[in-house]
Protein backbone atom coordinates (compact mmCIF):
# COMPACT_ATOMS: atom_id res chain seq x y z
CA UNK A 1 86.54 -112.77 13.55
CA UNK A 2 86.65 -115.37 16.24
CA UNK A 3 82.96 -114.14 17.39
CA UNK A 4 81.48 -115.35 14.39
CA UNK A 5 83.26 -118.59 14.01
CA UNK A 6 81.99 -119.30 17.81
CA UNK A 7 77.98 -117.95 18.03
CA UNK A 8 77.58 -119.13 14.45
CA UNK A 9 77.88 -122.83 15.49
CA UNK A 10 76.01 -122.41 18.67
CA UNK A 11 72.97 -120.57 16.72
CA UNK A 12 72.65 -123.34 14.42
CA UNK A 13 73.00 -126.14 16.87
CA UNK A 14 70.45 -123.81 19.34
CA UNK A 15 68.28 -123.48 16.56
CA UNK A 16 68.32 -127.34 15.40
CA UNK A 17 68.32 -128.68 19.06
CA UNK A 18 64.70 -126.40 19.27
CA UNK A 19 62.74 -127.40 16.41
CA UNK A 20 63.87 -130.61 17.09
CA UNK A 21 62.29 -130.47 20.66
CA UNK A 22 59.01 -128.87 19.52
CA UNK A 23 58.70 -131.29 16.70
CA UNK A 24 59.17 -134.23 19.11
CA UNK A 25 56.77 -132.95 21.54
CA UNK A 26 54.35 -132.33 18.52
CA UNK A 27 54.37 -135.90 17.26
CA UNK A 28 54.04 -137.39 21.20
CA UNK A 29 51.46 -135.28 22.03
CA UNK A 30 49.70 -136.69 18.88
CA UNK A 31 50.48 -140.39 19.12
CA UNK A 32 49.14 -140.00 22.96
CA UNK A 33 46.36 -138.37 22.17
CA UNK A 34 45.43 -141.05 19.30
CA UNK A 35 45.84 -144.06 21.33
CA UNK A 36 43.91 -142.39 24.22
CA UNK A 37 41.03 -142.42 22.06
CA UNK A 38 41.19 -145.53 20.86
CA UNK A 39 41.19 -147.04 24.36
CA UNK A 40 38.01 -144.89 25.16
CA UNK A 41 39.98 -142.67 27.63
CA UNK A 42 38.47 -139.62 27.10
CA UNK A 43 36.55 -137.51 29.80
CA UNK A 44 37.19 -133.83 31.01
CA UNK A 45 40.38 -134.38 32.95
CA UNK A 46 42.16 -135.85 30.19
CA UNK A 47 40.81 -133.25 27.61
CA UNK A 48 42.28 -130.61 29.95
CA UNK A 49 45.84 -132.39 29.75
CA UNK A 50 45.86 -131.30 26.05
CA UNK A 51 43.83 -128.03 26.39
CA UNK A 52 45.51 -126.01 23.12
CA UNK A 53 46.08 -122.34 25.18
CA UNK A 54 44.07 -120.06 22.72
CA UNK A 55 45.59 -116.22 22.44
CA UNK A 56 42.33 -115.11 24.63
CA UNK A 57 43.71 -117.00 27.65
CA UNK A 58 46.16 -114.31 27.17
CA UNK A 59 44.98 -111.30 25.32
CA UNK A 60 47.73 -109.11 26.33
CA UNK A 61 50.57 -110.98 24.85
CA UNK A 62 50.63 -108.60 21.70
CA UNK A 63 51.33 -106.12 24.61
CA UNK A 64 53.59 -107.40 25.93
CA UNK A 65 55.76 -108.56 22.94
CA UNK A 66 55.55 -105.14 21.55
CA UNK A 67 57.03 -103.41 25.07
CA UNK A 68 59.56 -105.92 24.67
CA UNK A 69 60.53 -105.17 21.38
CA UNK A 70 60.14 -101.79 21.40
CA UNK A 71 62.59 -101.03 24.50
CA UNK A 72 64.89 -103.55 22.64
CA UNK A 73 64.90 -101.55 19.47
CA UNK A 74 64.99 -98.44 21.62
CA UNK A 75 68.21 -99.49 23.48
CA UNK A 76 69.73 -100.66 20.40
CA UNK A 77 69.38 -96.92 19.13
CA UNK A 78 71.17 -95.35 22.15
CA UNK A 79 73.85 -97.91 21.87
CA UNK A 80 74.41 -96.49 18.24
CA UNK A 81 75.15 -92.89 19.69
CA UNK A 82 77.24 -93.58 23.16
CA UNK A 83 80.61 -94.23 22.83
CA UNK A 84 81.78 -97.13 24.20
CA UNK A 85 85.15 -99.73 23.83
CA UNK A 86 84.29 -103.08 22.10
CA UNK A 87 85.19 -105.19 25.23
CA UNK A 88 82.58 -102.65 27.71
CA UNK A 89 80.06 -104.61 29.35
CA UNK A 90 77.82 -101.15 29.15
CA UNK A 91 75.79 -102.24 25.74
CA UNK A 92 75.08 -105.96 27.08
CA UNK A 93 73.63 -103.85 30.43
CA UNK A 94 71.37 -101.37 28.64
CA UNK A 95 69.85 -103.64 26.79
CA UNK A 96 69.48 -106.25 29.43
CA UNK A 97 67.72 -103.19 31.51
CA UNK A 98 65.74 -101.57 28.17
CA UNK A 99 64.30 -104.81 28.02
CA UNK A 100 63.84 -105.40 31.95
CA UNK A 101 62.01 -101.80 31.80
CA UNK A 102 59.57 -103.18 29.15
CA UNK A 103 58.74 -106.40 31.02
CA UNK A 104 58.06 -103.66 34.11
CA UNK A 105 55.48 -101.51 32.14
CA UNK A 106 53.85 -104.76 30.74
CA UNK A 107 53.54 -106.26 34.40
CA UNK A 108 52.03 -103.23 35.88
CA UNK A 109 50.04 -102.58 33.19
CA UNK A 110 48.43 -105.86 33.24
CA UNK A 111 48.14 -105.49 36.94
CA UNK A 112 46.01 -102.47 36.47
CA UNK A 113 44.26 -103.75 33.84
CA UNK A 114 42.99 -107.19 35.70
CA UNK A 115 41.68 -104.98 38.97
């Protein structure tokens, strides 16, 4: 299928181009913070530059990840069961708006939650 012979190089390349990105940022992040403490540059302002974001700064992101995934999963269901033709944009748009609907809950939600 020409599908596969097109997404399958742009996953891999995607995927490579990403851990390449986080693995650079990684390694500078390291070296910066190293030689910053070697030159004696360390006070609170340049702690907080490298502040590691701990999962309470955001304790409902379990929430919202499991929305997400659940109204994915859930549109991928009714997709199953409506019949559509292989070139209809309708699948790409329920799931697009399945997973819009989940982000919605989780935002008001969270809203409610923080009042």
């Amino acid at each position: 299928m020409i599908t596969s012979e097109v997404l399958m190089p742009i996953a891999i390349l995607g995927t490579l181009g990403t851990s390449i990105y986080f693995f650079t940022k990684v390694m500078t992040d390291y070296i910066l913070k190293k030689k910053m403490i070697d030159k004696g540059f360390v006070n609170d302002d340049t702690q907080a530059i490298f502040k590691n974001y701990k999962a309470d700064d955001n304790k409902y992101a379990s929430l919202k990840w499991g929305l997400i995934a659940f109204f994915a999963g859930l549109s991928l269901i009714i997709m199953e069961y409506v019949p559509v033709s292989p070139e209809s944009p309708l699948p790409y748009g329920l799931f697009a708006v399945a997973v819009s609907f989940g982000f919605l809950i989780y935002y008001f939600l969270v809203k409610r939650e923080t009042k």
